[in-house]
Protein backbone atom coordinates (compact mmCIF):
# COMPACT_ATOMS: atom_id res chain seq x y z
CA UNK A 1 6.68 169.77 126.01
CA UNK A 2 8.92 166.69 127.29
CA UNK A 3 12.16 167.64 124.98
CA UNK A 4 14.13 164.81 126.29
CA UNK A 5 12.14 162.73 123.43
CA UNK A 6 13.48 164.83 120.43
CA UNK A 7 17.11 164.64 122.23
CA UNK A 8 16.94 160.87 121.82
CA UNK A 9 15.06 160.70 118.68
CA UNK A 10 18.10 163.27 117.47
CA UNK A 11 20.37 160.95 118.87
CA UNK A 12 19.04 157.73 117.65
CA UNK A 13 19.27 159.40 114.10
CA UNK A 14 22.32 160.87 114.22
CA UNK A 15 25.02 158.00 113.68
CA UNK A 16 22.59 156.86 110.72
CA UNK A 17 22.77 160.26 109.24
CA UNK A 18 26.82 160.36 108.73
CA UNK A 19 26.70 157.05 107.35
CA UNK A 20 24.50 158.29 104.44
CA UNK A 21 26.65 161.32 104.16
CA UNK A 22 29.61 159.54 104.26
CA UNK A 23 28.50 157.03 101.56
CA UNK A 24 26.96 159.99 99.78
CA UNK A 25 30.83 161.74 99.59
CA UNK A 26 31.93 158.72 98.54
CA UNK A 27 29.93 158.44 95.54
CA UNK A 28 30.28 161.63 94.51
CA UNK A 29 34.15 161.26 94.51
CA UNK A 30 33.86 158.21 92.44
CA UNK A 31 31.61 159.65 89.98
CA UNK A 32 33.56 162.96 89.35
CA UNK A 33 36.38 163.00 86.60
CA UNK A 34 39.69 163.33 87.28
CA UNK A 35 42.33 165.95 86.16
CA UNK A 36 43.42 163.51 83.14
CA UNK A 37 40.01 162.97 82.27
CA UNK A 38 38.66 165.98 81.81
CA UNK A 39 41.78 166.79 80.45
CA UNK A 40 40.93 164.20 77.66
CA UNK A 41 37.31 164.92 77.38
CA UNK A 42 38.99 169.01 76.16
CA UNK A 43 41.01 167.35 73.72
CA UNK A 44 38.59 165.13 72.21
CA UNK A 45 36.41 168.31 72.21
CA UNK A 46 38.95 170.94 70.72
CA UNK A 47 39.98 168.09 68.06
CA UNK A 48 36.03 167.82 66.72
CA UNK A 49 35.47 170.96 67.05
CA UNK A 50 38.86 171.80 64.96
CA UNK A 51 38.56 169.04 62.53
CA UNK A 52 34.75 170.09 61.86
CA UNK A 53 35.96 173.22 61.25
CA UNK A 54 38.84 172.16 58.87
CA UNK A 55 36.18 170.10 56.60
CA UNK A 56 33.73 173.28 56.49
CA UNK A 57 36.95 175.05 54.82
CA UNK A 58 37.94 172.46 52.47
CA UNK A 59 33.80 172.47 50.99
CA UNK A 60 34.24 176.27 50.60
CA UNK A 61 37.47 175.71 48.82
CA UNK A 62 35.78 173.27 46.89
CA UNK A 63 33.07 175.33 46.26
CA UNK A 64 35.56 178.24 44.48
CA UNK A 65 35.97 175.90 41.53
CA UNK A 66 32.03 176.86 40.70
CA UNK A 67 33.25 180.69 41.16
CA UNK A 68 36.08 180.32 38.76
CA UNK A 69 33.70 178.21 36.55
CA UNK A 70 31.36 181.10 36.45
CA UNK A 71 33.53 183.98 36.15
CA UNK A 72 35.39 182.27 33.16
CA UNK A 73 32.17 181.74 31.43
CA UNK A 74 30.97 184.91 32.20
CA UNK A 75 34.04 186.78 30.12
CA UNK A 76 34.51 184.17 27.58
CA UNK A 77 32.31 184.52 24.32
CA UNK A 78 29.14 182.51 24.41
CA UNK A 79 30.40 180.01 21.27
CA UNK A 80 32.81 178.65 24.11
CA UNK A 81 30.64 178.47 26.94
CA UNK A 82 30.72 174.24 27.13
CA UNK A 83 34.25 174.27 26.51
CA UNK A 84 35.21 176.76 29.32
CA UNK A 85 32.87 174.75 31.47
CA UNK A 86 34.06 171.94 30.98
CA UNK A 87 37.23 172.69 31.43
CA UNK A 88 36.44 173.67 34.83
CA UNK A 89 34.38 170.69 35.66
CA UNK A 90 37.57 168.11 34.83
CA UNK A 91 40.18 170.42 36.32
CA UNK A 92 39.66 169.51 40.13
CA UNK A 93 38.55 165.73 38.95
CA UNK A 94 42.32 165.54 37.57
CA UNK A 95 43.51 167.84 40.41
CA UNK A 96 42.25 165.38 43.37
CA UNK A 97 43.10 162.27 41.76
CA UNK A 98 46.44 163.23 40.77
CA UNK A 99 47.20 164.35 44.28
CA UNK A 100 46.12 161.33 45.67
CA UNK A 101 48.41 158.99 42.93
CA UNK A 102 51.41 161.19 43.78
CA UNK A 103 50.94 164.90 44.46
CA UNK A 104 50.72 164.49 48.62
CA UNK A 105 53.36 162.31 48.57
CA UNK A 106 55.18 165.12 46.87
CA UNK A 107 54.67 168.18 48.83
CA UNK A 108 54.66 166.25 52.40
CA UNK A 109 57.24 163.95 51.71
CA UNK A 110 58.53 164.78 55.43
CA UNK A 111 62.39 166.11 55.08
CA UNK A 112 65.04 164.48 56.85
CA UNK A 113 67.11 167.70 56.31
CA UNK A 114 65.06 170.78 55.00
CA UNK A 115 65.95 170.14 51.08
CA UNK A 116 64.40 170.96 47.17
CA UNK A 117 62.86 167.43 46.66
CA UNK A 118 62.01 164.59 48.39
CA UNK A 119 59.32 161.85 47.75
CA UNK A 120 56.60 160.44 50.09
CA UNK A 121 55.74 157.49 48.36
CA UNK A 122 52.70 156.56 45.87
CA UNK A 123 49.11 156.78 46.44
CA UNK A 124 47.78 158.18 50.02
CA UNK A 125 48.31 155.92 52.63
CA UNK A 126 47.00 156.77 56.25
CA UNK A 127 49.27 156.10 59.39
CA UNK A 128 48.17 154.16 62.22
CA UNK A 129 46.92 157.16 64.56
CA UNK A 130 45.33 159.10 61.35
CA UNK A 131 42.23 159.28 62.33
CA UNK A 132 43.27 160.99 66.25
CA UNK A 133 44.49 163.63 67.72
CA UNK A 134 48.06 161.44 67.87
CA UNK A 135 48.33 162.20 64.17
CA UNK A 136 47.32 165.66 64.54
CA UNK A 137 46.18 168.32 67.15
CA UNK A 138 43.97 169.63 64.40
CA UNK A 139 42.15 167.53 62.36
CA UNK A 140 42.69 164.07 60.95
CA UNK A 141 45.21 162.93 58.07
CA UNK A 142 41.87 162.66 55.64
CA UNK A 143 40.69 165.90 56.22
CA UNK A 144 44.56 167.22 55.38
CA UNK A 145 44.52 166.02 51.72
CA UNK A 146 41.07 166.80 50.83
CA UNK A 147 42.25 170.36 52.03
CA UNK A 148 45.26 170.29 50.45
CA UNK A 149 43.80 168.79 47.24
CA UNK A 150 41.93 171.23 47.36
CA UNK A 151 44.41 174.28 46.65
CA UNK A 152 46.40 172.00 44.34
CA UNK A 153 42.82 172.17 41.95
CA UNK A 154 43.09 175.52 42.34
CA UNK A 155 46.25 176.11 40.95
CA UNK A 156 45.52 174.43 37.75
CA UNK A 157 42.38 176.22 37.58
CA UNK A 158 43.95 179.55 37.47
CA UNK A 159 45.54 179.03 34.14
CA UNK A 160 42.26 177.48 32.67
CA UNK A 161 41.25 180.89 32.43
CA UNK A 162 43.73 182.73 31.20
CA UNK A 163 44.49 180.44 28.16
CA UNK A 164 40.26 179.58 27.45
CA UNK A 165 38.90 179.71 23.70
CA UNK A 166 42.05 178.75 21.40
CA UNK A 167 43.77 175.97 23.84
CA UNK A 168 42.81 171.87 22.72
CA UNK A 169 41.23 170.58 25.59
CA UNK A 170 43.34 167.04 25.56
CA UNK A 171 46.35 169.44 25.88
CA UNK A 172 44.41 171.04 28.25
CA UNK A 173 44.15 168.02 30.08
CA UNK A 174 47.67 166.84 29.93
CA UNK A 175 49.35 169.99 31.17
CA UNK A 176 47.04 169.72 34.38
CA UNK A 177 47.90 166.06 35.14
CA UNK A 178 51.59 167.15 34.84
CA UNK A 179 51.54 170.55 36.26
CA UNK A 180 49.48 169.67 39.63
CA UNK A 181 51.48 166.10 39.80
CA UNK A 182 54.76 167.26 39.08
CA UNK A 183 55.11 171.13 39.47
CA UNK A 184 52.75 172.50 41.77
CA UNK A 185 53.50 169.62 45.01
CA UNK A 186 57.69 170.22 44.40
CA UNK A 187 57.38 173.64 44.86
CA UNK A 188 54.65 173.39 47.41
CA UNK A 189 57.03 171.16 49.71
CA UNK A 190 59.72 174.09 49.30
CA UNK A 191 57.71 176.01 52.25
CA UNK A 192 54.60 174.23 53.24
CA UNK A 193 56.17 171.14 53.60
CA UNK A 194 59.07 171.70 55.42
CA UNK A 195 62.13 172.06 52.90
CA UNK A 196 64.30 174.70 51.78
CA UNK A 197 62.75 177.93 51.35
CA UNK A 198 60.62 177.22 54.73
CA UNK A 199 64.26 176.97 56.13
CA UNK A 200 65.33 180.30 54.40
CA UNK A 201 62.33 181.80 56.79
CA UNK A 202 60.13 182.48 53.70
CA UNK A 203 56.25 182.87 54.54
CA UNK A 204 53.26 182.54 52.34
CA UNK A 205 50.32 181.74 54.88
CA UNK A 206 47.84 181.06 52.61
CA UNK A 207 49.36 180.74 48.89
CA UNK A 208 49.80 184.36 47.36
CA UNK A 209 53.21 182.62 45.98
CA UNK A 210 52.67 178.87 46.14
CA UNK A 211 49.29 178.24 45.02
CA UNK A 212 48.27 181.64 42.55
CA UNK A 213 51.37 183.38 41.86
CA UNK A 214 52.76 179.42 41.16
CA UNK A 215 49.61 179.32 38.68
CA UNK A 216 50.16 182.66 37.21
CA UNK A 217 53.14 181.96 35.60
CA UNK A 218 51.94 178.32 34.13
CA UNK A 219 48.85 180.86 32.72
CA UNK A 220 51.32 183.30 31.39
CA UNK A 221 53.88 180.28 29.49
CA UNK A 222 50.06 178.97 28.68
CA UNK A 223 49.74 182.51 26.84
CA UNK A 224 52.90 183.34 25.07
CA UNK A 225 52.96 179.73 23.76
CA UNK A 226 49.61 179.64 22.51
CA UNK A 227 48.73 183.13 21.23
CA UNK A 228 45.95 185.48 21.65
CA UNK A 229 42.64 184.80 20.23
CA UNK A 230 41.82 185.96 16.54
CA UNK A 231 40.65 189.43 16.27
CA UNK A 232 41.88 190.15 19.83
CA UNK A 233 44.86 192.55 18.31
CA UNK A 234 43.65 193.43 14.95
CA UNK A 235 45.02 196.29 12.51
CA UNK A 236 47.10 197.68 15.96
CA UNK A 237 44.44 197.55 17.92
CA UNK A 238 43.33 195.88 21.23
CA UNK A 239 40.08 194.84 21.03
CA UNK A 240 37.58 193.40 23.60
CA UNK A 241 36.15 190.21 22.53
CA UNK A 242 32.56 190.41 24.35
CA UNK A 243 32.05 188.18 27.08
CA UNK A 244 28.82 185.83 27.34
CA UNK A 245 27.26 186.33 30.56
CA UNK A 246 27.86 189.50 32.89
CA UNK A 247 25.69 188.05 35.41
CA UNK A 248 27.47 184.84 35.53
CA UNK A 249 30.63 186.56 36.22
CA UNK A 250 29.51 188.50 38.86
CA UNK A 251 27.67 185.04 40.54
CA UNK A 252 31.04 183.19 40.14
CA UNK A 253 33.49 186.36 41.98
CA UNK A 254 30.94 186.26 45.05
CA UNK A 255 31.27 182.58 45.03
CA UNK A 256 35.06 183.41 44.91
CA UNK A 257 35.03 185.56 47.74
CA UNK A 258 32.62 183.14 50.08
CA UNK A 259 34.98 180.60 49.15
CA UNK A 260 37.92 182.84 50.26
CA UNK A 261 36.76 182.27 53.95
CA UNK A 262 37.35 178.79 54.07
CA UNK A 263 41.23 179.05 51.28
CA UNK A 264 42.15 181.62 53.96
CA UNK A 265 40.19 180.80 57.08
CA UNK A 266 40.98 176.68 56.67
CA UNK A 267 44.68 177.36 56.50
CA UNK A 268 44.77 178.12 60.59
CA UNK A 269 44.28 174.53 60.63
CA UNK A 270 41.97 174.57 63.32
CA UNK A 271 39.51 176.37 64.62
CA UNK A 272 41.66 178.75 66.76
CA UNK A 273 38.87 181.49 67.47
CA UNK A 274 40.93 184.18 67.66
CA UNK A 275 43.66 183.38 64.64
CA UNK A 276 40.43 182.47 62.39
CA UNK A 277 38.61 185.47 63.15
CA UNK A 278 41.31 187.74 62.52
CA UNK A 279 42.23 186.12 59.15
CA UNK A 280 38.51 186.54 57.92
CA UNK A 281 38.83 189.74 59.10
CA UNK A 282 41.87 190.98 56.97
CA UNK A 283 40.59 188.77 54.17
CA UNK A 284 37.09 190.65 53.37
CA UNK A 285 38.86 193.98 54.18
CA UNK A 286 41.35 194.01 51.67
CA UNK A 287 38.84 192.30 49.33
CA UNK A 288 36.62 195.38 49.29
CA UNK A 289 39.44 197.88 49.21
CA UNK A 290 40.59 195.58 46.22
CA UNK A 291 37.05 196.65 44.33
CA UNK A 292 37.28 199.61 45.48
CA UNK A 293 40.97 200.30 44.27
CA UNK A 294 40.09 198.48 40.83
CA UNK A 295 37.19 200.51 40.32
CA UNK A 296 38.61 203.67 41.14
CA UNK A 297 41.74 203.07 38.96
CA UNK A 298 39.72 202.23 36.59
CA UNK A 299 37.66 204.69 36.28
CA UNK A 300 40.38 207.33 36.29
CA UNK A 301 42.08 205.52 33.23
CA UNK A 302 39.86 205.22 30.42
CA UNK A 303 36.34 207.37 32.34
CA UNK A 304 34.35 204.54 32.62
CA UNK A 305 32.58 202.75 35.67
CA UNK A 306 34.33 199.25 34.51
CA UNK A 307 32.42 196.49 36.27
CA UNK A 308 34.88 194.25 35.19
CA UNK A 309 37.82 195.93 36.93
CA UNK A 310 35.23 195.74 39.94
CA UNK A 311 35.22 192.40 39.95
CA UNK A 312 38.93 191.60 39.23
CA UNK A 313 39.90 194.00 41.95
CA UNK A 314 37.86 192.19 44.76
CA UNK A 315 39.93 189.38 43.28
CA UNK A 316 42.98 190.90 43.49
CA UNK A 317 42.29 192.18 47.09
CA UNK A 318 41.73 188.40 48.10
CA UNK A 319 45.12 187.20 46.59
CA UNK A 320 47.13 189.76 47.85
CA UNK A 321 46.11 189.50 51.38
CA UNK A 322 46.62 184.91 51.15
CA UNK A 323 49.89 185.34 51.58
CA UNK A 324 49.73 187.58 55.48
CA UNK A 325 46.19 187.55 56.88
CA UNK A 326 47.74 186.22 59.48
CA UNK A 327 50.40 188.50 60.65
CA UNK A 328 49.04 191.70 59.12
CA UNK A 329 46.29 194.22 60.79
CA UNK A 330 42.98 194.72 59.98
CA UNK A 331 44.12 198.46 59.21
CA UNK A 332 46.78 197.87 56.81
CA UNK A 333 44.91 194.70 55.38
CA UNK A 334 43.31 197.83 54.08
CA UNK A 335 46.62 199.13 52.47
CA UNK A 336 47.24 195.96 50.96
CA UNK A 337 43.96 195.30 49.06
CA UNK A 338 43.63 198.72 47.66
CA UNK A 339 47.20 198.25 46.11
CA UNK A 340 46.11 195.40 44.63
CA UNK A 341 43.41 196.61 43.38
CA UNK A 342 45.95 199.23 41.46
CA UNK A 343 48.34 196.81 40.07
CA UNK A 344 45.14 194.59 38.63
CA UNK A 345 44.17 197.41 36.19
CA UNK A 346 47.54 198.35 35.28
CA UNK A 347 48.63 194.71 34.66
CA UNK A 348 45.88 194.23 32.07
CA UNK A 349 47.29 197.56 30.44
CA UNK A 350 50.45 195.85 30.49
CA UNK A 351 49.35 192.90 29.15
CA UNK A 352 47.43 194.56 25.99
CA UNK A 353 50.57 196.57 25.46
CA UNK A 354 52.46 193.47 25.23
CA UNK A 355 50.02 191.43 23.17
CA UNK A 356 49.53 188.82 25.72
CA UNK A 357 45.69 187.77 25.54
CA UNK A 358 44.54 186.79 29.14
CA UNK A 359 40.67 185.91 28.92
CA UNK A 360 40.34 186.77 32.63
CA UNK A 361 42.65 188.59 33.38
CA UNK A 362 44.36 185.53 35.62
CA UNK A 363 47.34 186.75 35.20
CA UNK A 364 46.88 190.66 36.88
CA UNK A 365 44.97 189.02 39.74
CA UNK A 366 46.59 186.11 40.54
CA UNK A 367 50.31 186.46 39.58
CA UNK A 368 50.86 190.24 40.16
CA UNK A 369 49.26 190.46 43.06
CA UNK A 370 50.40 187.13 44.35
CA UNK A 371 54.13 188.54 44.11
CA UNK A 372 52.47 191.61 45.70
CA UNK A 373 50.95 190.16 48.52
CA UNK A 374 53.80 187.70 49.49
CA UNK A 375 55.68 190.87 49.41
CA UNK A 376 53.84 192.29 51.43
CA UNK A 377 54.47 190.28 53.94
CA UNK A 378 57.88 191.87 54.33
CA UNK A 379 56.43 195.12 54.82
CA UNK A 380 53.71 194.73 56.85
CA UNK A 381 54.24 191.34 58.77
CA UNK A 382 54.00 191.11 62.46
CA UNK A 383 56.91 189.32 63.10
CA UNK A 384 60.37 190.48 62.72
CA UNK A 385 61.36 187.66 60.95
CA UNK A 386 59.49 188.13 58.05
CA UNK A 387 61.88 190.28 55.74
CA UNK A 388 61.63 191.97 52.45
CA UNK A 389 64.46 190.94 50.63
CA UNK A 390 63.59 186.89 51.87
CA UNK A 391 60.17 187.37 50.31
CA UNK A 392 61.35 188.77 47.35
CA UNK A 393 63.82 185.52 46.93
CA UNK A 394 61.09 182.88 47.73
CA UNK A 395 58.98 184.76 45.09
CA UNK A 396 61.54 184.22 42.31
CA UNK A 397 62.90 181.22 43.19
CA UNK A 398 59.06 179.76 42.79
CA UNK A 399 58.36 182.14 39.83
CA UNK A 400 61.11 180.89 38.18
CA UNK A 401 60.60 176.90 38.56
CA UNK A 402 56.47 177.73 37.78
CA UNK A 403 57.08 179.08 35.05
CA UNK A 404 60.12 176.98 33.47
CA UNK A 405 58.43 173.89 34.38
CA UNK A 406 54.97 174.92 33.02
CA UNK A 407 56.93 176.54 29.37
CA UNK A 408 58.61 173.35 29.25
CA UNK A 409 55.28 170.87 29.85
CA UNK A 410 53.14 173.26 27.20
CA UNK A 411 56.03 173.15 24.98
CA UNK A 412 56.46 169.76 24.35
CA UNK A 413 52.83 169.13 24.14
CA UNK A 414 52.95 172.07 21.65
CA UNK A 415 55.85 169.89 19.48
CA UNK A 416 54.25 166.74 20.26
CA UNK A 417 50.37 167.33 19.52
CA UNK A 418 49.79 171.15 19.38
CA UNK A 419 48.08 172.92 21.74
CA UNK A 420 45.77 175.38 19.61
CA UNK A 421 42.73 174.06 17.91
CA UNK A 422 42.06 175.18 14.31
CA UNK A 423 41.32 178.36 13.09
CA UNK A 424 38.31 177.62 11.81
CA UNK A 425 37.01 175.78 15.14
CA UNK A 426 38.25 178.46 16.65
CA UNK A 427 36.31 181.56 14.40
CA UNK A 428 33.19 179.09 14.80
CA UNK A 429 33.28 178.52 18.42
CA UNK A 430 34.67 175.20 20.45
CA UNK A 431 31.63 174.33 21.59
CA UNK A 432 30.00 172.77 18.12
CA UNK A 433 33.40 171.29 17.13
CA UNK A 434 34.92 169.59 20.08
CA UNK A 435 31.89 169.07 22.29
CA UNK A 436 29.00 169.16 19.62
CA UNK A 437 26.32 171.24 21.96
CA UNK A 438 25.85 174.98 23.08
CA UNK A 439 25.99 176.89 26.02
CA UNK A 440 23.13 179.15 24.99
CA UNK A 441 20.02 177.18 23.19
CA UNK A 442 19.00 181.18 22.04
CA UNK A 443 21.37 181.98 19.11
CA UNK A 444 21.27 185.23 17.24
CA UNK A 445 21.68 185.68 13.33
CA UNK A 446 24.60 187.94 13.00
């Protein structure tokens, strides 16, 4: 075999071969990203991925407003099953709007020095770089208000319970324009949007304080103003008015709880796997140890499996864990539910002791264990920082402006209009007065 051929074949080839390697190199260093731009590509990424993330939350907050819908139909008598609903159906109508007109402008007014009021401007305007991660790391200036519009629906929807089947629905109606314009966005901006009790180092992650305890002092004003219902505390007794729909009630807590995920879950503000897991974590923990503590107290106060107390405790579980998900362990997430699961049944007794008719029971779950929660924080909080006695003075400095400002809206409505239909509208139900249909097409002779 004459291998001097393949030498100079080899040879021939060789200097060819490099070339095409060498261009080969080239290309591939031309078509491979740089530091900066895969750098960028991340962002871009992270930001979708975050701002997806963000808008899942804000649907399941959304989606609460059918759970509260459902669990105040559910206890209220069937004659007001329209009225309840609908209620419930204009609350978050008024709620958005409003904090579009005003309310964002209110409780993200942007301090120059960390203050108690400040003032963003009218309607919603987007900046320039709203729509990018310049505007936000997270998730786009859109996607903030619908969130935060969101919990300021809520609010309003946590006294729509408490004062259902004697309140006028215009006066209804007014107090929530007001109360989510005015009330709820000042005292919002005190922590979440940067001004004097965020200063103080108070710390409500999620809205134990700012969103339901805020709301369970408008519902109790809403309550002493207006009354209880007739028959509710007759001849020295209290007595339960039946509720329409069990089932319905139950529907609307689950709906409650799913929507928990994204009150709790969204506030990360982004899609941080290991913050967001954690929070849904300590969120569905204390939320059974809330059913489980209302059911047990329950049981051991008046001997009977109470459903109801079921229900409200999972409630009450949820609320008092808003405030710390965050910075509190899975373990003592635990703790915290099953208190307020406690205080929910002993802050109905309370209430029937006092004469205050809650339809819901709004004001056990959401402002007792709202004050509970956020002081929990102090207790059980991660960080240092958090204290007990600064908890317990963001709690009444926002107790006492909710419920002042909410006494003071009812109040005047109360001189200027009234705010309790008749008694005989009332004895004959809402619904065939003031909206002319029923709830239930199946009506029973008595």
């Amino acid at each position: 075999m004459d291998y001097s051929s393949f030498s100079e074949a080899y040879l021939a080839l060789a200097d060819p071969i490099k070339e095409v390697g060498s261009v080969a190199n080239e290309v591939v260093k031309e078509a491979a990203p740089t530091s900066e731009e895969l750098e960028q590509a991340i962002t871009t990424g992270l930001f979708t991925a975050n701002n997806i993330w963000m808008m899942l939350a804000t649907a399941l907050v959304f989606i609460m407003h059918l759970g509260f819908a459902g669990v105040e139909a559910g206890f209220g008598q069937a004659k007001n099953t329209v009225n309840i609903l609908f209620k419930n159906t204009l609350t978050p109508i008024i709620g958005i709007l409003t904090f579009f007109v005003c309310g964002f402008g209110l409780m993200y007014p942007g301090f120059d020095t960390p203050g108690w009021f400040d003032f963003g401007g009218w309607f919603l305007n987007m900046p320039a770089n709203g729509t990018t991660a310049d505007y936000n790391v997270g998730y786009t200036y859109w996607t903030e208000f619908l969130f935060q519009a969101m919990f300021a629906a809520t609010a309003a929807t946590i006294v729509s319970g408490a004062v259902a089947e004697r309140i006028k629905v215009t006066s209804y109606l007014v107090f929530t324009l007001i109360f989510v314009g005015l009330i709820y966005p000042i005292v919002g901006s005190w922590k979440w949007g940067g001004g004097a009790l965020d200063e103080m180092g108070f710390y409500d992650f999620a809205g134990s304080t700012l969103v339901h305890s805020v709301g369970g002092w408008a519902a109790l004003a809403g309550i002493i103003l207006l009354g209880p219902r007739k028959g509710r505390f007759a001849k020295g007794k209290s007595n339960d008015l039946p509720g329409s729909n069990v089932s319905l009630a139950v529907i609307g807590v689950f709906l409650l709880w799913l929507g928990w995920f994204g009150f709790n879950g969204g506030s990360v503000l982004s899609g941080d796997p290991g913050a967001t897991s954690l929070v849904l974590l300590t969120t569905s923990l204390a939320a059974c140890a809330g059913g489980l503590g209302g059911g047990l107290t329950a049981y051991l106060v008046s001997k009977k499996l109470d459903l109801g107390m079921v229900l409200n405790g999972i409630l009450a579980g949820l609320v008092g864990i808003t405030a710390g998900a965050d910075v509190i362990s899975p373990s003592e997430s635990l703790l915290v539910g099953f208190i307020a699961g406690i205080l929910v049944v002993f802050g109905a007794v309370a209430l029937n002791k006092l004469k205050l008719d809650d339809v819901v029971g709004a004001i056990p779950v959401h402002l007792v264990c709202g004050v509970w929660g956020t002081l929990a924080v102090g207790i059980f909080s991660s960080n240092p920082e958090h204290t007990f006695w600064i908890q317990l003075k963001g709690v009444a400095i926002c107790g006492a402006a909710a419920f002042a400002g909410a006494f003071a809206i009812f109040f005047v409505l109360k001189k200027l209009f009234g705010i309790r239909v008749s008694e005989q509208h009332e004895v004959e139900g809402l619904d065939s007065h003031e909206h002319g249909m029923r709830g239930y097409t199946i009506v029973y002779d008595e």
